[in-house]
Protein backbone atom coordinates (compact mmCIF):
# COMPACT_ATOMS: atom_id res chain seq x y z
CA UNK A 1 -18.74 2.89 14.26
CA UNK A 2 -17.19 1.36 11.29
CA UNK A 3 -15.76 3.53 8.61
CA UNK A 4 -16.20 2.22 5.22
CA UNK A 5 -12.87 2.94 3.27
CA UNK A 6 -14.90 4.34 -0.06
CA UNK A 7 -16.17 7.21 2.47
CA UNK A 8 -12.93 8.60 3.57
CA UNK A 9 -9.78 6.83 2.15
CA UNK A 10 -7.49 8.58 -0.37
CA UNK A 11 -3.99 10.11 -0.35
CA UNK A 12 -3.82 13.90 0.29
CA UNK A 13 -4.50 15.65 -2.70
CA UNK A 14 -2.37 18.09 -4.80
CA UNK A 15 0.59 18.72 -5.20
CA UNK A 16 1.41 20.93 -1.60
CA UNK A 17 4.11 20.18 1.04
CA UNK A 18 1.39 18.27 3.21
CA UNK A 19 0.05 15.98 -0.21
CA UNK A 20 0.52 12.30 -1.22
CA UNK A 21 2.28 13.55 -4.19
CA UNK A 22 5.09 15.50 -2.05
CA UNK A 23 5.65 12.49 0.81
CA UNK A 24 5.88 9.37 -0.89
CA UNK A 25 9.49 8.76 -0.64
CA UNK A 26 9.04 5.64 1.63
CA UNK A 27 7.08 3.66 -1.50
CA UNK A 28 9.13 4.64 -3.80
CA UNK A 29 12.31 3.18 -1.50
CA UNK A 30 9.69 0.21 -1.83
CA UNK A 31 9.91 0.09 -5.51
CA UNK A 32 13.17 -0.06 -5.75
CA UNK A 33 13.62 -3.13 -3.73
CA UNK A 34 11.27 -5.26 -5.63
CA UNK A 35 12.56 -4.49 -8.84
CA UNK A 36 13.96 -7.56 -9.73
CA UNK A 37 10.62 -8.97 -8.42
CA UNK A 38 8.89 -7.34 -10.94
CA UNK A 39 11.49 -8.02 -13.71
CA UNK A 40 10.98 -11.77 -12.99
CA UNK A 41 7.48 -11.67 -13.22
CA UNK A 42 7.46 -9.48 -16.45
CA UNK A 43 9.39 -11.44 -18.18
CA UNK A 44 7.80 -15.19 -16.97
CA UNK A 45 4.27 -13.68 -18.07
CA UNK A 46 5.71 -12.02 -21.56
CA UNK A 47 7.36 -15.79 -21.99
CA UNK A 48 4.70 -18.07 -20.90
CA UNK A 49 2.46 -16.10 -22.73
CA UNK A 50 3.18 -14.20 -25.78
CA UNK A 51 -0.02 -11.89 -25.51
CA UNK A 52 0.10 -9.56 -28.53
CA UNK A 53 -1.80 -6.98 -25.92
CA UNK A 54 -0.64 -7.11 -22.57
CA UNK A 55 -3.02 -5.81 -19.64
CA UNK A 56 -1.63 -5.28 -16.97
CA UNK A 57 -2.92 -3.13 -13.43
CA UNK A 58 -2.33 -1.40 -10.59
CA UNK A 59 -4.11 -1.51 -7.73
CA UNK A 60 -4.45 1.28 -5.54
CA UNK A 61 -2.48 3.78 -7.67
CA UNK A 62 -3.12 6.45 -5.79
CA UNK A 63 -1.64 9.77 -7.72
CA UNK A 64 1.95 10.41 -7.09
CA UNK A 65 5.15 9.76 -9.15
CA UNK A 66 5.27 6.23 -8.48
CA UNK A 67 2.23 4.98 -10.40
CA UNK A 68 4.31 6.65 -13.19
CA UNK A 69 7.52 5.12 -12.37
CA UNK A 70 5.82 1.88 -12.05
CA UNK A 71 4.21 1.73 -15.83
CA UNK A 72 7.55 2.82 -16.85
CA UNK A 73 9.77 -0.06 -15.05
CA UNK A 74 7.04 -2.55 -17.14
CA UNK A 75 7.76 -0.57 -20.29
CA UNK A 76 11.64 -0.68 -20.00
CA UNK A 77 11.39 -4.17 -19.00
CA UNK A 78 9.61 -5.42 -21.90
CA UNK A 79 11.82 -3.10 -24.54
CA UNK A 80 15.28 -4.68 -23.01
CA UNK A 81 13.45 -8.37 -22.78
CA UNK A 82 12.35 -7.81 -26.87
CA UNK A 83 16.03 -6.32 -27.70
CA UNK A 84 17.45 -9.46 -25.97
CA UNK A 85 15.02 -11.94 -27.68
CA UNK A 86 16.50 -10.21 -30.69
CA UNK A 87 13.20 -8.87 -31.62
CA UNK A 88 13.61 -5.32 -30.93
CA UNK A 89 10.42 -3.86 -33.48
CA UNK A 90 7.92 -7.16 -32.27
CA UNK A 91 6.68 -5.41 -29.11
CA UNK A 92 3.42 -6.46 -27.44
CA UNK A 93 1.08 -3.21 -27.12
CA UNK A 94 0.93 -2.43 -23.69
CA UNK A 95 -3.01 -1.69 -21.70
CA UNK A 96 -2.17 0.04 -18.17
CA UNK A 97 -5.17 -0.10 -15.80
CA UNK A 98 -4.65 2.68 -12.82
CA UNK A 99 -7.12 1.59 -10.48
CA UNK A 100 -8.15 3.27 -6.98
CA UNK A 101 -11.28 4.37 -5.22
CA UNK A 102 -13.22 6.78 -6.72
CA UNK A 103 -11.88 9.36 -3.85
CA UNK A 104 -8.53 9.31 -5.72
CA UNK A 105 -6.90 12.71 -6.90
CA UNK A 106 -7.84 11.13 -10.47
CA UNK A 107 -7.23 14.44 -12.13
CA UNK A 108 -3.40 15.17 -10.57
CA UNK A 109 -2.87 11.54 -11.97
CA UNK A 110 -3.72 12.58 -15.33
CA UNK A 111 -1.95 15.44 -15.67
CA UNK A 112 1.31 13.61 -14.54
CA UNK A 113 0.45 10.75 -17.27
CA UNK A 114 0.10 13.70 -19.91
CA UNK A 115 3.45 14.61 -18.63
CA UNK A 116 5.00 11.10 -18.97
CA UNK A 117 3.74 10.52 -22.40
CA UNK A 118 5.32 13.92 -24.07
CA UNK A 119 8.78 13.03 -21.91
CA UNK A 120 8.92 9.78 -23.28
CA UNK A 121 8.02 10.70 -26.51
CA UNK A 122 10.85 13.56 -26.51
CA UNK A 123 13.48 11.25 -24.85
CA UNK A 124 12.93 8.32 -27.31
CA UNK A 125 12.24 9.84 -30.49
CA UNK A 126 14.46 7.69 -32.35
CA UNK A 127 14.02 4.45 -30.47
CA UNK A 128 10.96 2.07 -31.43
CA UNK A 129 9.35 1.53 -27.68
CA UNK A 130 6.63 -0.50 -26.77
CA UNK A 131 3.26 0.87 -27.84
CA UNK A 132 1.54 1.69 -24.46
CA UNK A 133 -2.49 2.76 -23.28
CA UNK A 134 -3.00 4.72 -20.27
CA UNK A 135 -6.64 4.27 -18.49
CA UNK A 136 -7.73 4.81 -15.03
CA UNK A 137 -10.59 2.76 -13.38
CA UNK A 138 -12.18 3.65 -10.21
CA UNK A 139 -13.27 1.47 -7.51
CA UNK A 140 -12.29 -0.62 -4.62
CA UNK A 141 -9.95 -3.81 -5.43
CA UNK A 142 -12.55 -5.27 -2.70
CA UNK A 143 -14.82 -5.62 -5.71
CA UNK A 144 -14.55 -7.18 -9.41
CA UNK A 145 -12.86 -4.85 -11.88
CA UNK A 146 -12.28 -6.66 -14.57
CA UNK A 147 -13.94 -9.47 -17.10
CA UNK A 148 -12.94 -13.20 -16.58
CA UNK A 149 -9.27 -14.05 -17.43
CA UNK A 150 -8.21 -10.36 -18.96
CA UNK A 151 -5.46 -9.51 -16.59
CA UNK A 152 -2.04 -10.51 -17.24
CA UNK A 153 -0.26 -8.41 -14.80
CA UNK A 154 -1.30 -7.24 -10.81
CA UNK A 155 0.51 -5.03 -9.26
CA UNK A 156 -0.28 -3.26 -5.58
CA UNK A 157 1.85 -1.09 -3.60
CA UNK A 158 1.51 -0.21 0.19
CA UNK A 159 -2.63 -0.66 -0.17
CA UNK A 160 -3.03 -4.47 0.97
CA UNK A 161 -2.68 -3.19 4.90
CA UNK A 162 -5.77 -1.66 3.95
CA UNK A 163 -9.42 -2.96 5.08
CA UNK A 164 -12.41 -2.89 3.27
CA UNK A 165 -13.38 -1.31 7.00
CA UNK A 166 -12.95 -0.93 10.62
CA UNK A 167 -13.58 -4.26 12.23
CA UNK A 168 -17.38 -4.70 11.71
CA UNK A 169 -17.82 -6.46 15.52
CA UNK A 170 -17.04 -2.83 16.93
CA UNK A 171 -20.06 -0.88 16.06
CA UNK A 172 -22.23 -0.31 18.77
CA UNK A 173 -20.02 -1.83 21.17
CA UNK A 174 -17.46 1.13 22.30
CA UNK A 175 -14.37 0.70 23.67
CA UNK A 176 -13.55 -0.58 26.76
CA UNK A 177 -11.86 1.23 29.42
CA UNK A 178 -8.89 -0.71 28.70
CA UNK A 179 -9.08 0.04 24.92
CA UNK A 180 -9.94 4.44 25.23
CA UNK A 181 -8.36 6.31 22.90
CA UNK A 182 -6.86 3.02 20.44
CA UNK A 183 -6.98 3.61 16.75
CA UNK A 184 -5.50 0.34 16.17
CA UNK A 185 -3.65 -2.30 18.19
CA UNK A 186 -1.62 -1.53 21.22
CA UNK A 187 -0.07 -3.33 23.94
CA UNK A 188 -3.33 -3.09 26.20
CA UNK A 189 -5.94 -4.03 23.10
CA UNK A 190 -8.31 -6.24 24.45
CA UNK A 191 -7.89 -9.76 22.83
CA UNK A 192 -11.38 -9.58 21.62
CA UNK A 193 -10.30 -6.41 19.32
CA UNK A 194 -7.20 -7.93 18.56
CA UNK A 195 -9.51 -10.70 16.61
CA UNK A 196 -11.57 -8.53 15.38
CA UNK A 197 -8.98 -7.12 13.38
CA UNK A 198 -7.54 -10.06 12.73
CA UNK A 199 -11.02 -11.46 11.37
CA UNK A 200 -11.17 -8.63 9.36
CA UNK A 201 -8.07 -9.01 7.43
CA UNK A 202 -8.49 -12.66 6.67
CA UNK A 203 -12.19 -12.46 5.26
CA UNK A 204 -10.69 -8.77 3.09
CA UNK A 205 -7.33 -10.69 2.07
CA UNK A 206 -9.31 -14.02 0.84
CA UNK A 207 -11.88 -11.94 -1.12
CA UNK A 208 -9.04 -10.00 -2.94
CA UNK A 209 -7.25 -13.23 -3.99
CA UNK A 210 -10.77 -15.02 -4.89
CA UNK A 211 -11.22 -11.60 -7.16
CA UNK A 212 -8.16 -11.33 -8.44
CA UNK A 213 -7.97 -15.17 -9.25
CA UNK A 214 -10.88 -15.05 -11.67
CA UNK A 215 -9.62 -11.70 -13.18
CA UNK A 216 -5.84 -13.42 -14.30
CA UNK A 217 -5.20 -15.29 -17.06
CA UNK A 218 -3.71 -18.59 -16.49
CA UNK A 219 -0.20 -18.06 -16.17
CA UNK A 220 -0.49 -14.76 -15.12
CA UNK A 221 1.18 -13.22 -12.14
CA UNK A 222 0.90 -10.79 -9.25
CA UNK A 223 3.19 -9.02 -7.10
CA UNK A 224 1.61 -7.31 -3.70
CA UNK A 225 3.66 -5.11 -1.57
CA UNK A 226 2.22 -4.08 1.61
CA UNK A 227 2.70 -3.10 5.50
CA UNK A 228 3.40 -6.10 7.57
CA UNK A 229 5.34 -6.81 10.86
CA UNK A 230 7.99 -8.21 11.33
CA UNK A 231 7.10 -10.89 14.14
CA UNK A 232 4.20 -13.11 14.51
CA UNK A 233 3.24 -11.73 17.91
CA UNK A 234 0.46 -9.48 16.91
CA UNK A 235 1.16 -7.01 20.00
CA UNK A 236 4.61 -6.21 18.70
CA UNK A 237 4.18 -5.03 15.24
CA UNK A 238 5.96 -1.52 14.37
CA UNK A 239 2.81 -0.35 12.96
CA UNK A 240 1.23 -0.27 16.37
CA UNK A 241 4.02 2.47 17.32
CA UNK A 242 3.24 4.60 14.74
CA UNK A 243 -0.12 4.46 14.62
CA UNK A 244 -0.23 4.29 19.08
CA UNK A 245 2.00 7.66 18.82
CA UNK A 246 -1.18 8.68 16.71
CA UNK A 247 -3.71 8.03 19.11
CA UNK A 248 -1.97 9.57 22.09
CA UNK A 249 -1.56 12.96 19.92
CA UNK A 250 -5.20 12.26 19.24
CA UNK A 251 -5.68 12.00 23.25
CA UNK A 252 -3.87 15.16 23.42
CA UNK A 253 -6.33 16.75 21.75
CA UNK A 254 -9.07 15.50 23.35
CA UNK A 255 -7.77 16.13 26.95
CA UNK A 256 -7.59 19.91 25.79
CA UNK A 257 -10.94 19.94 24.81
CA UNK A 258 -10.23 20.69 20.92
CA UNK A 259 -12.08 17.46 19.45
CA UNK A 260 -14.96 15.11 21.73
CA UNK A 261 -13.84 12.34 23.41
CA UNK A 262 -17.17 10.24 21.95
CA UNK A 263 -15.73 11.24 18.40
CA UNK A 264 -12.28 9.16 19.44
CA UNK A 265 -14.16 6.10 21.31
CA UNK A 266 -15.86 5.80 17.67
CA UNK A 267 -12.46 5.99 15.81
CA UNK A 268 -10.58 2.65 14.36
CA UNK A 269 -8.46 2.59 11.39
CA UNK A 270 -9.67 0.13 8.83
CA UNK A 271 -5.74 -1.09 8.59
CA UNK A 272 -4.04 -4.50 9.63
CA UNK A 273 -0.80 -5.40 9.27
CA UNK A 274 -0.01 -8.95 8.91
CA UNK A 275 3.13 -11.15 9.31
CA UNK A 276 4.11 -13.28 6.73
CA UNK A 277 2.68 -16.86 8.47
CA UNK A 278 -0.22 -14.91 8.59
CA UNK A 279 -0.15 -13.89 4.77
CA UNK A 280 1.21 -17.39 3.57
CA UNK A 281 -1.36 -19.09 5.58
CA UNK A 282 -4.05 -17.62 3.75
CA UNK A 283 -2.94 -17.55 0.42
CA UNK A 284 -2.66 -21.70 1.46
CA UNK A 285 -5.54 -22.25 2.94
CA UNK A 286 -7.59 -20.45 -0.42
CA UNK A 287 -5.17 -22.85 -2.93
CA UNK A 288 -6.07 -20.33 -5.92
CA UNK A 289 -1.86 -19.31 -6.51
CA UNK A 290 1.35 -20.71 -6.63
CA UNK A 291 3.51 -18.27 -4.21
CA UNK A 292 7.07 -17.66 -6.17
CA UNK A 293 8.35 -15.27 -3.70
CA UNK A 294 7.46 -13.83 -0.45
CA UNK A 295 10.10 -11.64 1.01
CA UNK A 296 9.62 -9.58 4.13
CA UNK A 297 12.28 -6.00 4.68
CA UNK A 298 12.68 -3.15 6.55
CA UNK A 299 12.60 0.32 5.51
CA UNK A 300 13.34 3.79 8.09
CA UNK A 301 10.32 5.36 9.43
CA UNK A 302 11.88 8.68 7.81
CA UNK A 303 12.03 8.16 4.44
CA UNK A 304 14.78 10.80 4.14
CA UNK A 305 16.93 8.74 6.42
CA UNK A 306 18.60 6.45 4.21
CA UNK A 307 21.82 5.17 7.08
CA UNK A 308 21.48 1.22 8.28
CA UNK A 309 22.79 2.77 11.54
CA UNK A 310 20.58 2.30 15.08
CA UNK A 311 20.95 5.91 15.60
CA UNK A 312 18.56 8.58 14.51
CA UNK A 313 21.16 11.67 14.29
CA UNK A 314 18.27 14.80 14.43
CA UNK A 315 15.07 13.10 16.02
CA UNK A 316 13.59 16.66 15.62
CA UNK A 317 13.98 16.40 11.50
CA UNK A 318 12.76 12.96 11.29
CA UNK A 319 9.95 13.66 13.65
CA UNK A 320 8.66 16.39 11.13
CA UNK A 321 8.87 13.75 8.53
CA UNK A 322 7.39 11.01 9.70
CA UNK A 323 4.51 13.30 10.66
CA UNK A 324 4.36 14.57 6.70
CA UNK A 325 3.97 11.02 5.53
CA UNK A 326 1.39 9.69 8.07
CA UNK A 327 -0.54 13.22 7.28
CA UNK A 328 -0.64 12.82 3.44
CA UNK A 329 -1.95 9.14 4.27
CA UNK A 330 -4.15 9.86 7.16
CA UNK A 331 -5.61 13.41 6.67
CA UNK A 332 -8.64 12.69 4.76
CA UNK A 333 -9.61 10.14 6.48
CA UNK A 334 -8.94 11.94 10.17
CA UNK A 335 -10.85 15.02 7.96
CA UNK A 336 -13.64 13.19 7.78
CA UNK A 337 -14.08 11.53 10.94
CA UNK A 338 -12.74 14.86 13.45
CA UNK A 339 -13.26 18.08 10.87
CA UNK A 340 -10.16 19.37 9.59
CA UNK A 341 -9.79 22.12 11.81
CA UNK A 342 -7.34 19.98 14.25
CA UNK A 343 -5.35 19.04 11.29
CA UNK A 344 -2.48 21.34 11.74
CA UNK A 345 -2.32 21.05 15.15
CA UNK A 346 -2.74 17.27 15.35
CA UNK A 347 0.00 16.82 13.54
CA UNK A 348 2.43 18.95 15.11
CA UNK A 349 1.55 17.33 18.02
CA UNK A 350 2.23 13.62 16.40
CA UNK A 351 5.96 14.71 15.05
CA UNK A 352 6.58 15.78 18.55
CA UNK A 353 5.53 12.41 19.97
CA UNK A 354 7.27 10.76 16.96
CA UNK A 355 10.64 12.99 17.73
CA UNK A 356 10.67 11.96 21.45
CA UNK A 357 10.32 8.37 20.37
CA UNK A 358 13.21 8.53 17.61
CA UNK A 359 15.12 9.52 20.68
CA UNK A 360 15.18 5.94 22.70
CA UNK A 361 14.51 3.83 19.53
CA UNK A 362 15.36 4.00 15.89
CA UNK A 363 12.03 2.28 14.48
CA UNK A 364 11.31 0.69 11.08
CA UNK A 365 8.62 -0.65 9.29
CA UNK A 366 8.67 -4.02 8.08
CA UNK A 367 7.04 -4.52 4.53
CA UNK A 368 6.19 -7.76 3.02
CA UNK A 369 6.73 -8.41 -0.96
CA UNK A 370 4.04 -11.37 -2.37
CA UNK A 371 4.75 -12.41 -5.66
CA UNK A 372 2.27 -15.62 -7.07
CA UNK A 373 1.27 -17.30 -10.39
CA UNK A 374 -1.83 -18.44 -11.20
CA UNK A 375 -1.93 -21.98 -12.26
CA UNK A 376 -3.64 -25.54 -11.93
CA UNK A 377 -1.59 -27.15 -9.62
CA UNK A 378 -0.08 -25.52 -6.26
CA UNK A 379 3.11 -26.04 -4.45
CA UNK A 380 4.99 -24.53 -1.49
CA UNK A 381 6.35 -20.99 -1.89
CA UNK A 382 10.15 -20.14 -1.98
CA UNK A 383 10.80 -17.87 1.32
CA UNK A 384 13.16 -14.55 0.37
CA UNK A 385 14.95 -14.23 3.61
């Protein structure tokens, strides 16, 4: 049946070796390559603009270090832009929105913004910085967050593969005996799935830009970083690896009897991961933003694997991480579907799978980087290759 993401979506809580908090390496790898992405955009908006309070949000903040290191880039950003403006004391105050669903380890994230406002208070005691507000707001980005034209800033990172649910067309049909045991694409999907997903992601992706288009200012900008693939043939995206290597462990576990087979026919991810013609098309086709960028790279399933190399050197090591990331992202939501008594197990199973894999093929994600404007008129985007 169709899982609603509000039910069971949010990182893996705490601060342990299996939580969000402890595995999010590969996004902040992420960050770092859209940096000057985000400079640009900073500084258009803070130019175009001159807004003496400056709003700007994040979308699916989740509650590790980046959300920090993100409100700090924007902070930096706007000090060196002032100091080189030669207006080093004439900063705009600064209003940071952290916004996820309301399943969202809310209270680790607050304790780590404590944290960042006594460190930056310590390390720039002498320096005048920009004045900066902390809030967080829960809820989906599915729905309207904010009043009309208040926003000067969107930014989203890794959350956009996300679906507001599982394909609705799947409840009550079951899966076919071609499709037992998918979570999400595969080579043998059926192609009525396949659109069902596909469906899916268009009808979420247009809502989000209708929503976020009536929360921006005019002038304002948004940058959206997000799961993709790589090609435009939807059976070939490196998502379905990962997540296929998940439903065979899953398989696994049902062949030995330790979770019900009924409880995996019932089981889709509410995820999609789009190519770029897919993403441009839509953005297009709704006419609401100007696209300034839209970049697509490729980043190591391990995240502690930083070589460029084809060659994964210990299979075993990488195995174990890949399987920490996909748990701190997965195990609520595989919690709250299968109990968490198959949690340990599960895993270990899936970093085997992933390890083997590793073996005959060094596999990466591809991630797309959006970056728009809103404004009157519309023209075509500028492709990053």
């Amino acid at each position: 049946m169709p899982m609603s993401i509000e039910q069971g979506l949010h990182m893996a809580r705490g601060s342990g070796e299996t939580s969000y908090t402890k595995n999010s390496r590969i996004q902040e790898k992420a960050m770092f390559q859209i940096k000057p992405l985000l400079e640009e955009a900073t500084r258009e908006v803070y130019t175009a603009l001159h807004p003496r309070i400056m709003v700007v949000a994040d979308l699916g903040c989740s509650s590790g270090p980046n959300t920090l290191r993100f409100v700090s880039e924007v902070i930096s950003i706007i000090d060196r832009y002032c100091k080189e403006l030669g207006i080093p004391h004439d900063h705009p105050e600064l209003q940071f929105f952290l916004n996820d669903l309301p399943g969202n380890d809310f209270n680790n994230l607050f304790e780590l913004v404590d944290q960042f406002k006594r460190s930056t208070t310590i390390n720039h005691q002498e320096e005048a910085r920009p004045p900066y507000y902390i809030s967080g707001l829960p809820g989906s980005f599915y729905t309207r967050l904010f009043p009309c034209e208040s926003v000067h800033l969107f930014h989203s990172l890794f959350c956009l593969q996300w679906r507001s649910q599982a394909p609705k067309g799947l409840k009550g049909t079951g899966k076919t005996l071609k499709d037992k045991g998918d979570i999400y694409i595969t080579k043998t999907t059926s192609p009525s799935i396949v659109k069902l997903f596909q469906q899916q992601f268009q009808k979420d992706f247009s809502l989000f830009l209708k929503l976020r288009y009536e929360e921006l200012v005019f002038g304002g900008q948004i940058i959206l970083t997000f799961i993709g693939r790589k090609y435009e043939d939807v059976f070939s995206g490196e998502s379905n690896h990962l997540y296929g290597l998940l439903a065979q462990s899953l398989q696994s576990l049902a062949d030995e009897g330790l979770l019900k087979k009924e409880k995996l026919d019932s089981f889709y991810l509410p995820i999609y991961s789009p190519s770029v013609g897919e993403v441009v098309a839509i953005v297009e086709q709704n006419g609401l933003f100007n696209m300034n960028h839209v970049k697509l790279f490729e980043t190591n399933w391990d995240p502690y694997d930083d070589s460029e190399c084809d060659v994964v050197h210990d299979s075993f090591r990488s195995g174990v991480n890949v399987a920490k990331v996909i748990r701190a992202v997965m195990e609520p939501l595989v919690a709250s579907h299968f109990g968490e008594t198959i949690l340990d197990t599960l895993f270990k199973e899936y970093a085997h799978r992933v390890a083997k894999h590793l073996e005959k093929e060094k596999t990466k994600l591809a991630v797309i980087v959006l970056s728009m404007k809103k404004l009157n008129q519309s023209r075509y985007p500028s492709i990053v290759p």
